[in-house]
C-alpha atoms as a PDB file:
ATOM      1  CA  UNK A   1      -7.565   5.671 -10.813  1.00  0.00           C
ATOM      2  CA  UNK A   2      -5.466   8.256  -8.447  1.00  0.00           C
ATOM      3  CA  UNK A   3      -4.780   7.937  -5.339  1.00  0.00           C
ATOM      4  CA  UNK A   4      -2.256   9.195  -2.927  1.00  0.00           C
ATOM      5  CA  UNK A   5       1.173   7.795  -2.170  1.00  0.00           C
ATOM      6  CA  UNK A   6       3.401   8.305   0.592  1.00  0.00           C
ATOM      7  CA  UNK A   7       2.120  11.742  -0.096  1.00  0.00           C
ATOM      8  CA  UNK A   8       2.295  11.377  -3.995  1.00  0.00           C
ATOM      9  CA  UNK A   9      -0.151  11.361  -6.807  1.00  0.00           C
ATOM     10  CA  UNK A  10      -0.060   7.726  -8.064  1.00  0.00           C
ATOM     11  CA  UNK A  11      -2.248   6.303 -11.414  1.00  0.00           C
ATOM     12  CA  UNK A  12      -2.914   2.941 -10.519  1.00  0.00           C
ATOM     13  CA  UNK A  13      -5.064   0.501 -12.726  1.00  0.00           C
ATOM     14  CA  UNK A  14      -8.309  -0.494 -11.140  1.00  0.00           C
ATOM     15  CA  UNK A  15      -9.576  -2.522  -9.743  1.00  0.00           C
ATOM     16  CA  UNK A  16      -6.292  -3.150  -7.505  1.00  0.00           C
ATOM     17  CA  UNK A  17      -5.791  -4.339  -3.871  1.00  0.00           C
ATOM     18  CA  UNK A  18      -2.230  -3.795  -1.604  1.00  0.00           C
ATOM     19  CA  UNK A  19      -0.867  -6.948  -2.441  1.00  0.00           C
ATOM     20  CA  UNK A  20      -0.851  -5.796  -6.025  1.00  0.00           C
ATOM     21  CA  UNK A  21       0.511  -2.644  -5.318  1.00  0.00           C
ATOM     22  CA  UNK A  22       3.420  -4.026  -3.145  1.00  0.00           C
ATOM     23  CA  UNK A  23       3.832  -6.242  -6.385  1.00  0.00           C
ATOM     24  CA  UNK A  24       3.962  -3.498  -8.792  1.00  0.00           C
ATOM     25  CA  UNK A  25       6.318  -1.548  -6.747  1.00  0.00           C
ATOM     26  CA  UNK A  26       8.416  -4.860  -6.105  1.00  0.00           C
ATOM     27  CA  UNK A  27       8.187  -4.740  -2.681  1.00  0.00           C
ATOM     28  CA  UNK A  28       8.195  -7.431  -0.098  1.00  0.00           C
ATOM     29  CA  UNK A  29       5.037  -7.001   2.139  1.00  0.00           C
ATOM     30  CA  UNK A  30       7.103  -9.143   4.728  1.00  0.00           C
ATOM     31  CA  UNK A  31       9.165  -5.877   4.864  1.00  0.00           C
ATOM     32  CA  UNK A  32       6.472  -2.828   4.799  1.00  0.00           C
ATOM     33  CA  UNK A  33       3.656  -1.858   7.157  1.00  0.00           C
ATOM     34  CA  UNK A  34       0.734  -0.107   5.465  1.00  0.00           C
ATOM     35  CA  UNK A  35      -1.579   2.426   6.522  1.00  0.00           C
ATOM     36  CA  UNK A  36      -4.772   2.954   3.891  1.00  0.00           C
ATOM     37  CA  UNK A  37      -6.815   6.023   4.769  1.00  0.00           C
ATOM     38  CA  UNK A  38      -4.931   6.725   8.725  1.00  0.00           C
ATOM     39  CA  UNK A  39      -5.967   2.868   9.173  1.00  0.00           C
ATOM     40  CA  UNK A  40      -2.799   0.226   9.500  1.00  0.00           C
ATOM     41  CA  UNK A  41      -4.187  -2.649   7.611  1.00  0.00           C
ATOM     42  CA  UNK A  42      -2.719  -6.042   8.488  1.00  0.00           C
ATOM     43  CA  UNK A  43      -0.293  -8.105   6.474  1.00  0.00           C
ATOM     44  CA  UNK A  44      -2.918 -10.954   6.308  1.00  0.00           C
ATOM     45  CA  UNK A  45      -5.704  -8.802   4.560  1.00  0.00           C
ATOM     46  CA  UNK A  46      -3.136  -6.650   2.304  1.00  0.00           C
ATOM     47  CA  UNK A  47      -4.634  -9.238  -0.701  1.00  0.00           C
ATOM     48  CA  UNK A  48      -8.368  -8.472   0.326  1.00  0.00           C
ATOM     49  CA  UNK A  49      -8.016  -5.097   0.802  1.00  0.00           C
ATOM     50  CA  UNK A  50      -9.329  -3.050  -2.391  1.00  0.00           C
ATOM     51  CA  UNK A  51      -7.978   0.293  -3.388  1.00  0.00           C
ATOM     52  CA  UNK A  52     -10.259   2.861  -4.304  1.00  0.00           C
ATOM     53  CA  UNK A  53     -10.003   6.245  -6.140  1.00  0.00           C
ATOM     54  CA  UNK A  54      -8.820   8.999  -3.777  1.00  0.00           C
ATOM     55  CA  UNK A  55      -7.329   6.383  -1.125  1.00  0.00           C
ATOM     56  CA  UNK A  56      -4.264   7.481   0.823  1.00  0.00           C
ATOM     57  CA  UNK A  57      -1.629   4.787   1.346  1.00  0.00           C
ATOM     58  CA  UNK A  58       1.528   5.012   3.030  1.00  0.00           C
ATOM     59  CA  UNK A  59       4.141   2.091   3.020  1.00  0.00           C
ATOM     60  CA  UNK A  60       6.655   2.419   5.686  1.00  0.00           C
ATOM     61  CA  UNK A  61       9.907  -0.030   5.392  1.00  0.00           C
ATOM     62  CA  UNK A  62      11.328  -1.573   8.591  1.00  0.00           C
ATOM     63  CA  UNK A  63      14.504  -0.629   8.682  1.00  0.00           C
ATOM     64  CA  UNK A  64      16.750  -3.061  11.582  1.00  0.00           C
ATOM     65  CA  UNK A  65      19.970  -1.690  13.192  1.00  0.00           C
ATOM     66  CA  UNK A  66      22.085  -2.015  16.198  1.00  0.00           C
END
């Protein structure tokens, strides 16, 4: 399936949630915040949370700093 990235085309194999996602990116989902479809989605439901064809996701990093 396609679906948009951080404003990218991005195949992804279905079926597929965000927690395997952040895994296939190797990303730490302690580190991101994720918005599916102009909706932040919370950390807890990032492994319930099924991707479908045509879904835009964006994964922001927190970045610290002083």
């Amino acid at each position: 399936m396609t679906i948009q990235l951080n404003g990218e085309p991005c195949d992804l194999a279905a079926p597929a949630t965000l927690a395997d996602l952040l895994a296939r990116l190797d990303i730490d989902p302690r580190r991101v915040a994720i918005e599916r479809n102009f909706v932040v989605v919370k950390r807890d439901h990032y492994a319930s949370t099924a991707i479908e064809p045509g879904d835009q996701i964006e994964i922001v990093n927190f970045v610290g700093g002083g």
